[in-house]
PDB file of N, CA and C in Angstrom:
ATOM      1  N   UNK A   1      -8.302   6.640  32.123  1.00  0.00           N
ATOM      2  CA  UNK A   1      -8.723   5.590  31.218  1.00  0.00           C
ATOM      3  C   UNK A   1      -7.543   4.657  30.997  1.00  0.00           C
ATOM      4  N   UNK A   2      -7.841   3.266  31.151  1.00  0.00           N
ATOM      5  CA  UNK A   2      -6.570   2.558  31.133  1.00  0.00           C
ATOM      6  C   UNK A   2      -7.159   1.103  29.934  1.00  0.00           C
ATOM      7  N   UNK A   3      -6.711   0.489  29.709  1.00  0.00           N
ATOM      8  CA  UNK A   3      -6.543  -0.350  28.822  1.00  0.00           C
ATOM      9  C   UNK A   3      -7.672  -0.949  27.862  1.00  0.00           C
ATOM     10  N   UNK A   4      -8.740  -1.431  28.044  1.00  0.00           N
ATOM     11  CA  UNK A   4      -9.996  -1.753  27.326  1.00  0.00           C
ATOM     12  C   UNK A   4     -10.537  -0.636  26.931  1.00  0.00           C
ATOM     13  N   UNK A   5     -10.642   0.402  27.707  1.00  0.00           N
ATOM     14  CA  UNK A   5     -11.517   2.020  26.949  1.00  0.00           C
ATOM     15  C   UNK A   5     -10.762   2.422  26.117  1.00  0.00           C
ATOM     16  N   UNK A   6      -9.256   2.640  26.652  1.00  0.00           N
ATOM     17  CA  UNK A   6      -8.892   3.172  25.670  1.00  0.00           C
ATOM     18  C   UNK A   6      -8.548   2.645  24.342  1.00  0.00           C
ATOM     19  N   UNK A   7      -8.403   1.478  23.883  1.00  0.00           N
ATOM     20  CA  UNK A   7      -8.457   0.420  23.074  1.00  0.00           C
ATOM     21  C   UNK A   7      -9.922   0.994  21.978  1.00  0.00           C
ATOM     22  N   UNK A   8     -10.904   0.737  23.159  1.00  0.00           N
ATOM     23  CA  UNK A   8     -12.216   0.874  21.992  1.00  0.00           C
ATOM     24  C   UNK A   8     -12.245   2.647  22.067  1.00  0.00           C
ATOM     25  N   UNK A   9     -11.969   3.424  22.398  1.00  0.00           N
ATOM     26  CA  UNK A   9     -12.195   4.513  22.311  1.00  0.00           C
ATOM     27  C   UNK A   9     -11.146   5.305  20.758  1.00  0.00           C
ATOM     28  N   UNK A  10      -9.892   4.244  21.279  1.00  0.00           N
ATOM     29  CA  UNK A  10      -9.055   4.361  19.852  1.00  0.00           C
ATOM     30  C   UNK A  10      -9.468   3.648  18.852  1.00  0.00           C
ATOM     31  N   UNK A  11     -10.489   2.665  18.497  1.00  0.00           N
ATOM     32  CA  UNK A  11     -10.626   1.977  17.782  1.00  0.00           C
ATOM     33  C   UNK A  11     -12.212   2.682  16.960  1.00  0.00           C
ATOM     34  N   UNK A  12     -13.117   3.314  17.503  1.00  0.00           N
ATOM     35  CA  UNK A  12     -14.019   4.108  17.161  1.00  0.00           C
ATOM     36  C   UNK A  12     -13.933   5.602  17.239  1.00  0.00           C
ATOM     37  N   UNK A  13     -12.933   5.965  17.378  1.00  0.00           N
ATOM     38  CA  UNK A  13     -12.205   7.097  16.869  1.00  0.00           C
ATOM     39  C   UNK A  13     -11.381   6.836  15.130  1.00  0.00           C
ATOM     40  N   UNK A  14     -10.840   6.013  15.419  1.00  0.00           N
ATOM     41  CA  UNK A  14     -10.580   5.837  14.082  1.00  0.00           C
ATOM     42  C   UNK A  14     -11.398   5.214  12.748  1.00  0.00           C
ATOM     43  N   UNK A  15     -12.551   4.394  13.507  1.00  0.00           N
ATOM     44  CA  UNK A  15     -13.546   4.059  12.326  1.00  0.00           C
ATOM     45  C   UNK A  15     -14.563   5.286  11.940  1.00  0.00           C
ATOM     46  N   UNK A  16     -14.658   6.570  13.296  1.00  0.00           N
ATOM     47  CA  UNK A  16     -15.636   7.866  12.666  1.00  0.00           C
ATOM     48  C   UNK A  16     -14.109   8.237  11.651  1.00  0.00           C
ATOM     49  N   UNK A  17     -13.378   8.503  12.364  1.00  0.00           N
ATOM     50  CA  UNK A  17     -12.365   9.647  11.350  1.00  0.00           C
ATOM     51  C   UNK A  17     -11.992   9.232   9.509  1.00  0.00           C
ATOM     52  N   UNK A  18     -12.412   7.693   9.593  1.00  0.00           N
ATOM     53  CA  UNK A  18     -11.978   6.781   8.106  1.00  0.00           C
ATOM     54  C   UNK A  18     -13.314   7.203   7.627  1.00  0.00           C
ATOM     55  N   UNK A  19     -14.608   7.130   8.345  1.00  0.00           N
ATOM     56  CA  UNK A  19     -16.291   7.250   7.620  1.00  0.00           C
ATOM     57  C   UNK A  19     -16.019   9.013   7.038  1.00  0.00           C
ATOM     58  N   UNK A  20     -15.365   9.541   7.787  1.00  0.00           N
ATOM     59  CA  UNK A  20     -15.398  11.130   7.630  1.00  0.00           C
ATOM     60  C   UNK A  20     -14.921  11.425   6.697  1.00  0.00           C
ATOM     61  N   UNK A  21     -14.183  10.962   6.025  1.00  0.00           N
ATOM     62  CA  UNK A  21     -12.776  10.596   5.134  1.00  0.00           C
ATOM     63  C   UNK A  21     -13.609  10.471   3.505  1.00  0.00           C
ATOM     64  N   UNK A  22     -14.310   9.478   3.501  1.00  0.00           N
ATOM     65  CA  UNK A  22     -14.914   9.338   2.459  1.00  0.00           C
ATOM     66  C   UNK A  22     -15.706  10.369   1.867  1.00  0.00           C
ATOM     67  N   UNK A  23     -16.360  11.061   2.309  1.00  0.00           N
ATOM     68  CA  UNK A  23     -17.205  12.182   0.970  1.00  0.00           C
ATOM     69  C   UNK A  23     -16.271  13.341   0.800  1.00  0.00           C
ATOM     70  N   UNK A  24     -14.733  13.278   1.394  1.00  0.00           N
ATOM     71  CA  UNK A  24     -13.869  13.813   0.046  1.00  0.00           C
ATOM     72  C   UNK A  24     -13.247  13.043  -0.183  1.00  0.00           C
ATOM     73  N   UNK A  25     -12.713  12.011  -0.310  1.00  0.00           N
ATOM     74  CA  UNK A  25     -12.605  11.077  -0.997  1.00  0.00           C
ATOM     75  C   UNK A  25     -13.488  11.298  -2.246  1.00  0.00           C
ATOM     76  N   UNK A  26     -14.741  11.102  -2.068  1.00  0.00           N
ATOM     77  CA  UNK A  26     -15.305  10.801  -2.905  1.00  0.00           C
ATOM     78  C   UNK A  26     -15.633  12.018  -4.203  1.00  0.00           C
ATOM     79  N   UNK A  27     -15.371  12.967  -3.348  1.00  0.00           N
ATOM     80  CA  UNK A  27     -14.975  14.529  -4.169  1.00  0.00           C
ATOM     81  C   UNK A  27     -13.940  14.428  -4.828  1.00  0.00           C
ATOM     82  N   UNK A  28     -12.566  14.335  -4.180  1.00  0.00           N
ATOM     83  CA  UNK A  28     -11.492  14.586  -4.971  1.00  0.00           C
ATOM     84  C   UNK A  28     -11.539  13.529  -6.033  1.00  0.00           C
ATOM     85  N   UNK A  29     -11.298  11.957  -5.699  1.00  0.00           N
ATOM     86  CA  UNK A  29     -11.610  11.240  -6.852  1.00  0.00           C
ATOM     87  C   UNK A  29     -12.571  11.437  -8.323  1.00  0.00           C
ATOM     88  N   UNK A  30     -13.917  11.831  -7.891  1.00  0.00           N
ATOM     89  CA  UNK A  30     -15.397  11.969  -8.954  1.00  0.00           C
ATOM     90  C   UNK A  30     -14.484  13.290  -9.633  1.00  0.00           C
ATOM     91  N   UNK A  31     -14.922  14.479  -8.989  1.00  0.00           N
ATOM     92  CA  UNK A  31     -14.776  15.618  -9.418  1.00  0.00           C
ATOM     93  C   UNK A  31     -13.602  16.116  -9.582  1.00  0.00           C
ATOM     94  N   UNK A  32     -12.274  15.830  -8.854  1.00  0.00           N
ATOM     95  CA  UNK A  32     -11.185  16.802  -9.123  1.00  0.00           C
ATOM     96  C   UNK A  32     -10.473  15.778 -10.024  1.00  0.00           C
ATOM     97  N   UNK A  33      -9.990  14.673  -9.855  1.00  0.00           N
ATOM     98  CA  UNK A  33      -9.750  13.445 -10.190  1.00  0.00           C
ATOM     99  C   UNK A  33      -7.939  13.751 -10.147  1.00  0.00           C
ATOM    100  N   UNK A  34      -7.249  12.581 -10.497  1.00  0.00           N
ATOM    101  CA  UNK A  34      -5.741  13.038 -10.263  1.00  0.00           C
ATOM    102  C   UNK A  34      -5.110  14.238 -11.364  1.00  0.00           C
ATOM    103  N   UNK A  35      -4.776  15.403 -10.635  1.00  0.00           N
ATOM    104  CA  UNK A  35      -3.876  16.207 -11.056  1.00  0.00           C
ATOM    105  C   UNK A  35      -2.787  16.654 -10.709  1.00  0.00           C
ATOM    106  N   UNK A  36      -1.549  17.063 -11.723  1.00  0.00           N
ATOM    107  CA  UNK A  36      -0.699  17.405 -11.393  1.00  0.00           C
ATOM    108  C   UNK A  36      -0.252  18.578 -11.510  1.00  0.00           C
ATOM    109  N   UNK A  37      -0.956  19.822 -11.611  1.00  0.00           N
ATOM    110  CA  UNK A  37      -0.519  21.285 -12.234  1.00  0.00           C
ATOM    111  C   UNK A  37       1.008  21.948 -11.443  1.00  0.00           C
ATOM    112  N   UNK A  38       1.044  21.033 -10.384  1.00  0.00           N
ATOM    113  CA  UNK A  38       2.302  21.793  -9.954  1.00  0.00           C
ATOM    114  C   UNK A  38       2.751  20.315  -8.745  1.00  0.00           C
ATOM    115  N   UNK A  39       4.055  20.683  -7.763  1.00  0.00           N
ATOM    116  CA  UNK A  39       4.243  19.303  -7.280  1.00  0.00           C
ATOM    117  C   UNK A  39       3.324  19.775  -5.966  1.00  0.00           C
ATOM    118  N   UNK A  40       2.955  20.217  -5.039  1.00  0.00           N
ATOM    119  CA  UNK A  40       2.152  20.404  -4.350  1.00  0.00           C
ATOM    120  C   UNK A  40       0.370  19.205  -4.141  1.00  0.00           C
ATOM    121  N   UNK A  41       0.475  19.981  -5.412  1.00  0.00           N
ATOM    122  CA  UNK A  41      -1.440  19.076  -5.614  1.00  0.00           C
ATOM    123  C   UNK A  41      -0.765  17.546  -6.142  1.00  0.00           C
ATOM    124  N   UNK A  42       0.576  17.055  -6.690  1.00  0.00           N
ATOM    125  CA  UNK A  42       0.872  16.146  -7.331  1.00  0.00           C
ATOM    126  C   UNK A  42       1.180  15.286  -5.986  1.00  0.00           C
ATOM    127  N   UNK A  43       1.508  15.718  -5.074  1.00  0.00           N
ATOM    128  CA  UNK A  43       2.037  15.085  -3.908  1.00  0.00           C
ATOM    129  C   UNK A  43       0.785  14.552  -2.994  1.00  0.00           C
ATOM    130  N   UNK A  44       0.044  16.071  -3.131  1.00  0.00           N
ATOM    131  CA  UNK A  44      -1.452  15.609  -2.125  1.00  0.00           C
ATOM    132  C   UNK A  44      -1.890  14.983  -2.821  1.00  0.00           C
ATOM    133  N   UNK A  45      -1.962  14.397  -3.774  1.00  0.00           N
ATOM    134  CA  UNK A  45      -3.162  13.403  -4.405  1.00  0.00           C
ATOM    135  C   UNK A  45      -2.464  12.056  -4.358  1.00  0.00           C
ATOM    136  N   UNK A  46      -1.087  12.187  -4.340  1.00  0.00           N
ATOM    137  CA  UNK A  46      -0.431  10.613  -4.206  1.00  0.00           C
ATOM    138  C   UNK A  46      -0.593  10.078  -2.519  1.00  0.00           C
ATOM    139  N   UNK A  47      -0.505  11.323  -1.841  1.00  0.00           N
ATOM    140  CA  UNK A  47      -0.849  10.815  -0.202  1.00  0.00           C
ATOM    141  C   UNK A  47      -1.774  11.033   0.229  1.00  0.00           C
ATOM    142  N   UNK A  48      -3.248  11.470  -0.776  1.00  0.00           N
ATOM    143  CA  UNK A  48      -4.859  11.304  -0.507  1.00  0.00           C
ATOM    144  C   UNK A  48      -4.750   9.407  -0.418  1.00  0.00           C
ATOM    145  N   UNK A  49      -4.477   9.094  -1.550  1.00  0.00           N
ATOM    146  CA  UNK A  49      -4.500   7.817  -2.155  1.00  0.00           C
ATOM    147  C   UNK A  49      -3.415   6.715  -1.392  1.00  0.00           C
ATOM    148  N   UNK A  50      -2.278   7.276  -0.981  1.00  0.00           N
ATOM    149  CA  UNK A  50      -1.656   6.103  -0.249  1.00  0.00           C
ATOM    150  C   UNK A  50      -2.008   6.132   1.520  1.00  0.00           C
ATOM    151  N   UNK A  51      -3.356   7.019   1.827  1.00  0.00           N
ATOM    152  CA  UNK A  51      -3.979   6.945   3.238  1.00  0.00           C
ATOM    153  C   UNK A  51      -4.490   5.924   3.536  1.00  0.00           C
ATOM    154  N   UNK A  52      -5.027   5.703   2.369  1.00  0.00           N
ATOM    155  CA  UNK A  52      -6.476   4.558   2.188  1.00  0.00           C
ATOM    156  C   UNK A  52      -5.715   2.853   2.489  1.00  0.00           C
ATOM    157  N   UNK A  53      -4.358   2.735   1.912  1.00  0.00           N
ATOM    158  CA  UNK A  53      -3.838   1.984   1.867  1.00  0.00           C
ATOM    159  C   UNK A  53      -3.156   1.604   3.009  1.00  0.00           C
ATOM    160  N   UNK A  54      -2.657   2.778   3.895  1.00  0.00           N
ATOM    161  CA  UNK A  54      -1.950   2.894   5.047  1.00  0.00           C
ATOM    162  C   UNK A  54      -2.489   2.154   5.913  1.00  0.00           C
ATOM    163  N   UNK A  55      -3.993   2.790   5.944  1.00  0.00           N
ATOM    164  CA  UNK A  55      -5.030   1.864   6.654  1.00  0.00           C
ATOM    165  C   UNK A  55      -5.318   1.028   6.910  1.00  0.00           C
ATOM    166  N   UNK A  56      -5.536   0.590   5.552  1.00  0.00           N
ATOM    167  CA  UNK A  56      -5.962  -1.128   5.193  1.00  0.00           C
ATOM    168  C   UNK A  56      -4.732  -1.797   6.130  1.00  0.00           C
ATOM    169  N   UNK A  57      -3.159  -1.871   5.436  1.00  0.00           N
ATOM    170  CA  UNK A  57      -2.503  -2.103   6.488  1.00  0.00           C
ATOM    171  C   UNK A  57      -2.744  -2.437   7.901  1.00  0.00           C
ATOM    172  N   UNK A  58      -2.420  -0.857   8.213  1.00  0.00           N
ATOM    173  CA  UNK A  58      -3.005  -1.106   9.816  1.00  0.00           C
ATOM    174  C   UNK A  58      -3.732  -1.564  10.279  1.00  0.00           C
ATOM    175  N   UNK A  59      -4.758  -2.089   9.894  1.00  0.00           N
ATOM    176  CA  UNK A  59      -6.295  -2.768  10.320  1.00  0.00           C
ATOM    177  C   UNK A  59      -5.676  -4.356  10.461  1.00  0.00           C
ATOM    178  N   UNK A  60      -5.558  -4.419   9.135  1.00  0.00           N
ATOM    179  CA  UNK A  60      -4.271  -5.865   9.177  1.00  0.00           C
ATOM    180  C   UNK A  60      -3.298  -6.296  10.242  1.00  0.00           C
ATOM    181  N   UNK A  61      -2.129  -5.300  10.108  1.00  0.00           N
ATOM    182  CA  UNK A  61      -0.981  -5.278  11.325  1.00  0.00           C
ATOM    183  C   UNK A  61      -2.415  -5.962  12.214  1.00  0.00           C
ATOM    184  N   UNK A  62      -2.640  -4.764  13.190  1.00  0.00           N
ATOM    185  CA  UNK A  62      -3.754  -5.148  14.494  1.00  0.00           C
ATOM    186  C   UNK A  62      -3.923  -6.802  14.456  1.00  0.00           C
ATOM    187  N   UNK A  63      -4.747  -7.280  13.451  1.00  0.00           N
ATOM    188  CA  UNK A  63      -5.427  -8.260  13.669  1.00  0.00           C
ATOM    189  C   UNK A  63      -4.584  -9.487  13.355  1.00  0.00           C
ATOM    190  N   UNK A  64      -3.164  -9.223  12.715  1.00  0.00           N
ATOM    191  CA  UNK A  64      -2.242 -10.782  12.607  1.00  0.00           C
ATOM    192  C   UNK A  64      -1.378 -10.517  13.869  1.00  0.00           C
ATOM    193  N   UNK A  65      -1.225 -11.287  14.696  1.00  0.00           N
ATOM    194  CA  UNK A  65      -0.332 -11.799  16.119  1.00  0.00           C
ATOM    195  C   UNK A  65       0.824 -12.348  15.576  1.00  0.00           C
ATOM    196  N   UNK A  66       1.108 -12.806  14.418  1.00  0.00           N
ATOM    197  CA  UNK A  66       2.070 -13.533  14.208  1.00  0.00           C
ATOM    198  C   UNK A  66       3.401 -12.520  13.879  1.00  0.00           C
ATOM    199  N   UNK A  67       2.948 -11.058  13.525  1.00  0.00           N
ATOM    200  CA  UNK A  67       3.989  -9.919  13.087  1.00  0.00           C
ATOM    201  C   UNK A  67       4.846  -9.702  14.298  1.00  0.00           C
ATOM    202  N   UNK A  68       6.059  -8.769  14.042  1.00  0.00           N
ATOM    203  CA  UNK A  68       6.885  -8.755  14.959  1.00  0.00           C
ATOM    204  C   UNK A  68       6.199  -7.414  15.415  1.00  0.00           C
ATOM    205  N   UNK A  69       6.659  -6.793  16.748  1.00  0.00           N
ATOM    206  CA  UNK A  69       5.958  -5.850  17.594  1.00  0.00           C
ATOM    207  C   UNK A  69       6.423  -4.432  17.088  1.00  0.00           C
ATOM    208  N   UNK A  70       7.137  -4.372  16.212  1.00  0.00           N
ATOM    209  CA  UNK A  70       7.205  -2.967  15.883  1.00  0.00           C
ATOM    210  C   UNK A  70       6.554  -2.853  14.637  1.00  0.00           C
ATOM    211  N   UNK A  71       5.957  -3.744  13.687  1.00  0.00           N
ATOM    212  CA  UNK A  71       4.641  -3.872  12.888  1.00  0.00           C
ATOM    213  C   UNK A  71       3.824  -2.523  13.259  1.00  0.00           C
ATOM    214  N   UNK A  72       3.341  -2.629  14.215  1.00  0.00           N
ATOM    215  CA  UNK A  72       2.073  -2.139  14.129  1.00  0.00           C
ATOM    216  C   UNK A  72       2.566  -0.756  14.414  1.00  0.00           C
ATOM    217  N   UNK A  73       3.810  -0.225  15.338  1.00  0.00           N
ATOM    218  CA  UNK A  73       3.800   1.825  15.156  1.00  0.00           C
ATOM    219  C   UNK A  73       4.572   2.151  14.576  1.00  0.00           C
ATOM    220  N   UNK A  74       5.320   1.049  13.471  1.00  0.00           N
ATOM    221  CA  UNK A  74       5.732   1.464  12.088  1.00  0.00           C
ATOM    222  C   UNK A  74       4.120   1.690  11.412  1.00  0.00           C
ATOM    223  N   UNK A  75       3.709   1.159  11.103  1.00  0.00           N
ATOM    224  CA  UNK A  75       1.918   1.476  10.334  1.00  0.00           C
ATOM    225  C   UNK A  75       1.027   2.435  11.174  1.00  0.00           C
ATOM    226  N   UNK A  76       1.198   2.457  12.680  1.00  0.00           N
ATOM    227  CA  UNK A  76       0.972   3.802  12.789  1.00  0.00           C
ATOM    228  C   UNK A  76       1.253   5.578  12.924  1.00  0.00           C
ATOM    229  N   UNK A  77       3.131   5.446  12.613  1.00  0.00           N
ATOM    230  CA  UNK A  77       3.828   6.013  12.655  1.00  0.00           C
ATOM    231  C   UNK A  77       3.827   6.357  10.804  1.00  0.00           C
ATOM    232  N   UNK A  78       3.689   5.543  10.037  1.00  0.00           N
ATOM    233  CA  UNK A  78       3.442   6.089   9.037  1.00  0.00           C
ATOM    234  C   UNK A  78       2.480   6.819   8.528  1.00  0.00           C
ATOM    235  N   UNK A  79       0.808   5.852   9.094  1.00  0.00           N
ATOM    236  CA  UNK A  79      -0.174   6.907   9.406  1.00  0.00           C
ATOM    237  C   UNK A  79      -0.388   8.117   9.817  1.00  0.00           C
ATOM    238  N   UNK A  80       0.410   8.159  10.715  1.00  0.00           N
ATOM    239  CA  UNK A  80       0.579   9.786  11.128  1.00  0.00           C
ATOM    240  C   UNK A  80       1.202  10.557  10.502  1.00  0.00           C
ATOM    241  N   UNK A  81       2.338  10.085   9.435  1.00  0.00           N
ATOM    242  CA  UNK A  81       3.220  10.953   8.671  1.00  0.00           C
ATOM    243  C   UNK A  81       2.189  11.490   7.549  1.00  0.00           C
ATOM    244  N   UNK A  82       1.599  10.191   6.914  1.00  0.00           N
ATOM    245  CA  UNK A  82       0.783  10.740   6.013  1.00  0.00           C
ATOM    246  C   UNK A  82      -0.065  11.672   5.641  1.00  0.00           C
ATOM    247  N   UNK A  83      -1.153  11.567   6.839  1.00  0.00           N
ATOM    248  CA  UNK A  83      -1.708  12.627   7.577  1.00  0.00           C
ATOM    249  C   UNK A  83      -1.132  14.124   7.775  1.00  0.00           C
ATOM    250  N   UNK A  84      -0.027  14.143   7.930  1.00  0.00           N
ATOM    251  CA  UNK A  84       0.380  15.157   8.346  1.00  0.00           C
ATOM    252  C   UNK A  84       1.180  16.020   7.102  1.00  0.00           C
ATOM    253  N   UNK A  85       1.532  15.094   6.259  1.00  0.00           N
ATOM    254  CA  UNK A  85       1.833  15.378   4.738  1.00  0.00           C
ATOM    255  C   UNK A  85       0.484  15.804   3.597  1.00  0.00           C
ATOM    256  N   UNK A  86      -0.699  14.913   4.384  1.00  0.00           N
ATOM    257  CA  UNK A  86      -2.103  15.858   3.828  1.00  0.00           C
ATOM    258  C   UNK A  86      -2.476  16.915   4.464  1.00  0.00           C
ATOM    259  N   UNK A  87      -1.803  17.587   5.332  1.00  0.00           N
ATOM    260  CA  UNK A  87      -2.492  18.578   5.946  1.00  0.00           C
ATOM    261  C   UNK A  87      -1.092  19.964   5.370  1.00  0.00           C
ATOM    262  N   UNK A  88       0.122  19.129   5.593  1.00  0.00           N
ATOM    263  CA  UNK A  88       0.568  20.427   5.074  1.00  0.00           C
ATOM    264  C   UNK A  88       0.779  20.943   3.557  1.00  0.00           C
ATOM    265  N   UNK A  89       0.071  20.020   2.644  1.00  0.00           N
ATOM    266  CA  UNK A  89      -0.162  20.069   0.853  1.00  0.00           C
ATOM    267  C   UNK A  89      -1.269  20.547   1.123  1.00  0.00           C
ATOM    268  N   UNK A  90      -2.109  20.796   2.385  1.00  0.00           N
ATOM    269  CA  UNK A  90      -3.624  21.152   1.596  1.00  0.00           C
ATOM    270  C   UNK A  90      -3.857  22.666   2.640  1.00  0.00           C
ATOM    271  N   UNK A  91      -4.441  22.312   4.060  1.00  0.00           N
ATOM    272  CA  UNK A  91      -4.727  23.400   4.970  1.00  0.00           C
ATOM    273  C   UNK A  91      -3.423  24.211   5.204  1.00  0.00           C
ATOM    274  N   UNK A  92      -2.304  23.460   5.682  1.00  0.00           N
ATOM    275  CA  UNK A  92      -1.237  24.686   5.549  1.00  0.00           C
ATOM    276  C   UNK A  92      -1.104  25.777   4.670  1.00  0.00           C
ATOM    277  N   UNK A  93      -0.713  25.040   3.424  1.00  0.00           N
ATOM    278  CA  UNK A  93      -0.759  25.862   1.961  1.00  0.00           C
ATOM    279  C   UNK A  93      -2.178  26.657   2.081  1.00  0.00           C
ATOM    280  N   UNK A  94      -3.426  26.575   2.237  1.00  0.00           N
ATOM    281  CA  UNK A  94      -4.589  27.137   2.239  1.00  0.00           C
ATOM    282  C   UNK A  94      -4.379  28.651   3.015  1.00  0.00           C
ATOM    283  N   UNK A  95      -3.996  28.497   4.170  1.00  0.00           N
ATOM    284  CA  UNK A  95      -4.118  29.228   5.187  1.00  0.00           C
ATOM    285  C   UNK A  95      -3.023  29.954   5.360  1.00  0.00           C
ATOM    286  N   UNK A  96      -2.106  29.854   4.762  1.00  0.00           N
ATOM    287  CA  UNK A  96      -0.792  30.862   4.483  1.00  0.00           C
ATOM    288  C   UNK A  96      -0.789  31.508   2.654  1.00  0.00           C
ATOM    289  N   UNK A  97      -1.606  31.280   1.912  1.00  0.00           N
ATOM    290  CA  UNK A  97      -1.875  31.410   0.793  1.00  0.00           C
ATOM    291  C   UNK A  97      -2.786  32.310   0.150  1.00  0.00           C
ATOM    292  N   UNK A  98      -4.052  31.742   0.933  1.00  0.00           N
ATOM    293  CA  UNK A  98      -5.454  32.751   1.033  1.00  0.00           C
ATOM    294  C   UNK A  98      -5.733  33.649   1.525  1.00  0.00           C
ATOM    295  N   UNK A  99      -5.946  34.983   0.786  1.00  0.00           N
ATOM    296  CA  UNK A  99      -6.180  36.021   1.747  1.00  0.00           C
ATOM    297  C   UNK A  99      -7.661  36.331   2.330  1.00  0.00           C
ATOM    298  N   UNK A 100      -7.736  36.430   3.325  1.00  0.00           N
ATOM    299  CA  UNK A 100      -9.323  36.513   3.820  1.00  0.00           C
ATOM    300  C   UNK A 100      -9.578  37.678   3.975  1.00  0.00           C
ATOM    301  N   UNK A 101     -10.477  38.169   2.761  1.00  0.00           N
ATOM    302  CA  UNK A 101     -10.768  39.448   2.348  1.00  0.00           C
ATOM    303  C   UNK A 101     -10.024  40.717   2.821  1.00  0.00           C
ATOM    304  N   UNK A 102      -8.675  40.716   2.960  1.00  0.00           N
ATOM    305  CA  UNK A 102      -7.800  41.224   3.359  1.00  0.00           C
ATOM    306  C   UNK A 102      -7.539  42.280   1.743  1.00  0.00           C
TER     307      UNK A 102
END
Protein backbone atom coordinates (compact mmCIF):
# COMPACT_ATOMS: atom_id res chain seq x y z
CA UNK A 1 0.00 0.00 0.00
CA UNK A 2 1.63 3.19 -0.98
CA UNK A 3 0.44 6.71 -0.79
CA UNK A 4 -3.44 7.54 -1.41
CA UNK A 5 -4.62 4.15 0.53
CA UNK A 6 -2.64 4.59 2.94
CA UNK A 7 -3.57 8.23 3.56
CA UNK A 8 -7.38 7.24 3.56
CA UNK A 9 -6.88 4.09 5.33
CA UNK A 10 -5.05 6.32 8.08
CA UNK A 11 -7.54 8.81 7.92
CA UNK A 12 -10.68 6.33 8.59
CA UNK A 13 -8.87 4.54 11.01
CA UNK A 14 -8.64 7.39 12.95
CA UNK A 15 -12.22 8.81 12.47
CA UNK A 16 -13.62 4.87 13.71
CA UNK A 17 -11.02 5.01 16.67
CA UNK A 18 -12.26 9.04 17.73
CA UNK A 19 -16.33 7.59 17.11
CA UNK A 20 -15.15 4.64 19.51
CA UNK A 21 -13.83 7.06 21.93
CA UNK A 22 -16.98 8.73 22.69
CA UNK A 23 -19.40 6.40 24.76
CA UNK A 24 -16.59 6.49 27.36
CA UNK A 25 -16.13 9.62 27.02
CA UNK A 26 -19.39 9.95 27.57
CA UNK A 27 -19.25 7.57 30.72
CA UNK A 28 -16.40 8.95 32.39
CA UNK A 29 -17.60 12.57 31.97
CA UNK A 30 -21.82 11.84 32.90
CA UNK A 31 -21.10 9.23 35.47
CA UNK A 32 -17.61 9.18 36.94
CA UNK A 33 -17.06 12.90 36.33
CA UNK A 34 -13.48 14.47 37.33
CA UNK A 35 -11.81 12.78 40.25
CA UNK A 36 -8.95 12.91 42.11
CA UNK A 37 -8.76 10.15 44.97
CA UNK A 38 -5.22 9.49 44.29
CA UNK A 39 -2.61 10.86 41.40
CA UNK A 40 -3.21 7.93 39.11
CA UNK A 41 -7.11 8.55 38.31
CA UNK A 42 -5.99 12.48 38.70
CA UNK A 43 -3.64 12.08 35.79
CA UNK A 44 -6.03 9.76 33.67
CA UNK A 45 -8.72 12.15 33.72
CA UNK A 46 -6.42 15.18 32.82
CA UNK A 47 -5.15 12.99 29.69
CA UNK A 48 -8.87 11.53 29.03
CA UNK A 49 -9.55 15.30 28.48
CA UNK A 50 -6.35 16.66 26.88
CA UNK A 51 -6.96 13.61 23.95
CA UNK A 52 -9.88 15.34 22.71
CA UNK A 53 -7.86 18.41 22.31
CA UNK A 54 -4.76 16.71 20.89
CA UNK A 55 -7.01 15.87 18.16
CA UNK A 56 -8.73 18.76 17.37
CA UNK A 57 -5.15 19.99 16.83
CA UNK A 58 -4.16 17.43 14.64
CA UNK A 59 -7.10 17.58 12.37
CA UNK A 60 -6.02 21.29 12.13
CA UNK A 61 -2.10 20.77 11.74
CA UNK A 62 -3.32 18.33 8.54
CA UNK A 63 -5.47 20.79 6.97
CA UNK A 64 -3.25 24.34 7.33
CA UNK A 65 -0.18 24.08 4.58
CA UNK A 66 1.06 27.14 5.81
CA UNK A 67 2.69 25.26 9.25
CA UNK A 68 6.20 24.27 9.28
CA UNK A 69 6.70 20.34 8.56
CA UNK A 70 7.41 19.14 11.86
CA UNK A 71 3.78 20.55 12.95
CA UNK A 72 2.11 17.76 12.19
CA UNK A 73 4.48 14.51 14.09
CA UNK A 74 4.95 16.84 16.85
CA UNK A 75 0.77 16.53 17.11
CA UNK A 76 1.13 13.15 16.21
CA UNK A 77 3.88 12.24 18.37
CA UNK A 78 2.06 13.78 21.12
CA UNK A 79 -0.99 11.85 20.23
CA UNK A 80 0.66 8.87 20.70
CA UNK A 81 2.17 9.87 24.03
CA UNK A 82 -1.15 10.58 25.28
CA UNK A 83 -2.59 7.53 24.38
CA UNK A 84 -0.14 5.70 25.79
CA UNK A 85 -0.27 7.67 29.15
CA UNK A 86 -4.17 6.52 28.97
CA UNK A 87 -3.41 3.15 28.72
CA UNK A 88 -0.81 2.95 31.32
CA UNK A 89 -3.22 5.04 34.19
CA UNK A 90 -5.96 2.75 33.21
CA UNK A 91 -5.38 -1.04 31.50
CA UNK A 92 -1.85 -1.34 32.78
CA UNK A 93 -2.76 -0.46 36.37
CA UNK A 94 -6.01 -2.79 35.74
CA UNK A 95 -4.18 -5.78 34.74
CA UNK A 96 -1.29 -5.80 37.16
CA UNK A 97 -3.73 -4.83 40.03
CA UNK A 98 -6.75 -7.12 39.54
CA UNK A 99 -6.81 -10.38 40.58
CA UNK A 100 -8.78 -12.72 38.32
CA UNK A 101 -10.41 -14.88 40.67
CA UNK A 102 -7.13 -15.94 41.74
Amino acid sequence: MHGPVVALVHRWSGRLAFLFTLPVFFHCVTILGFETPDTRVAVHSLAGTFVYGVFAAKVLIVRDRSLPGWALPAAGLTMASVLALLWLTSSLWYFTNVRFGI
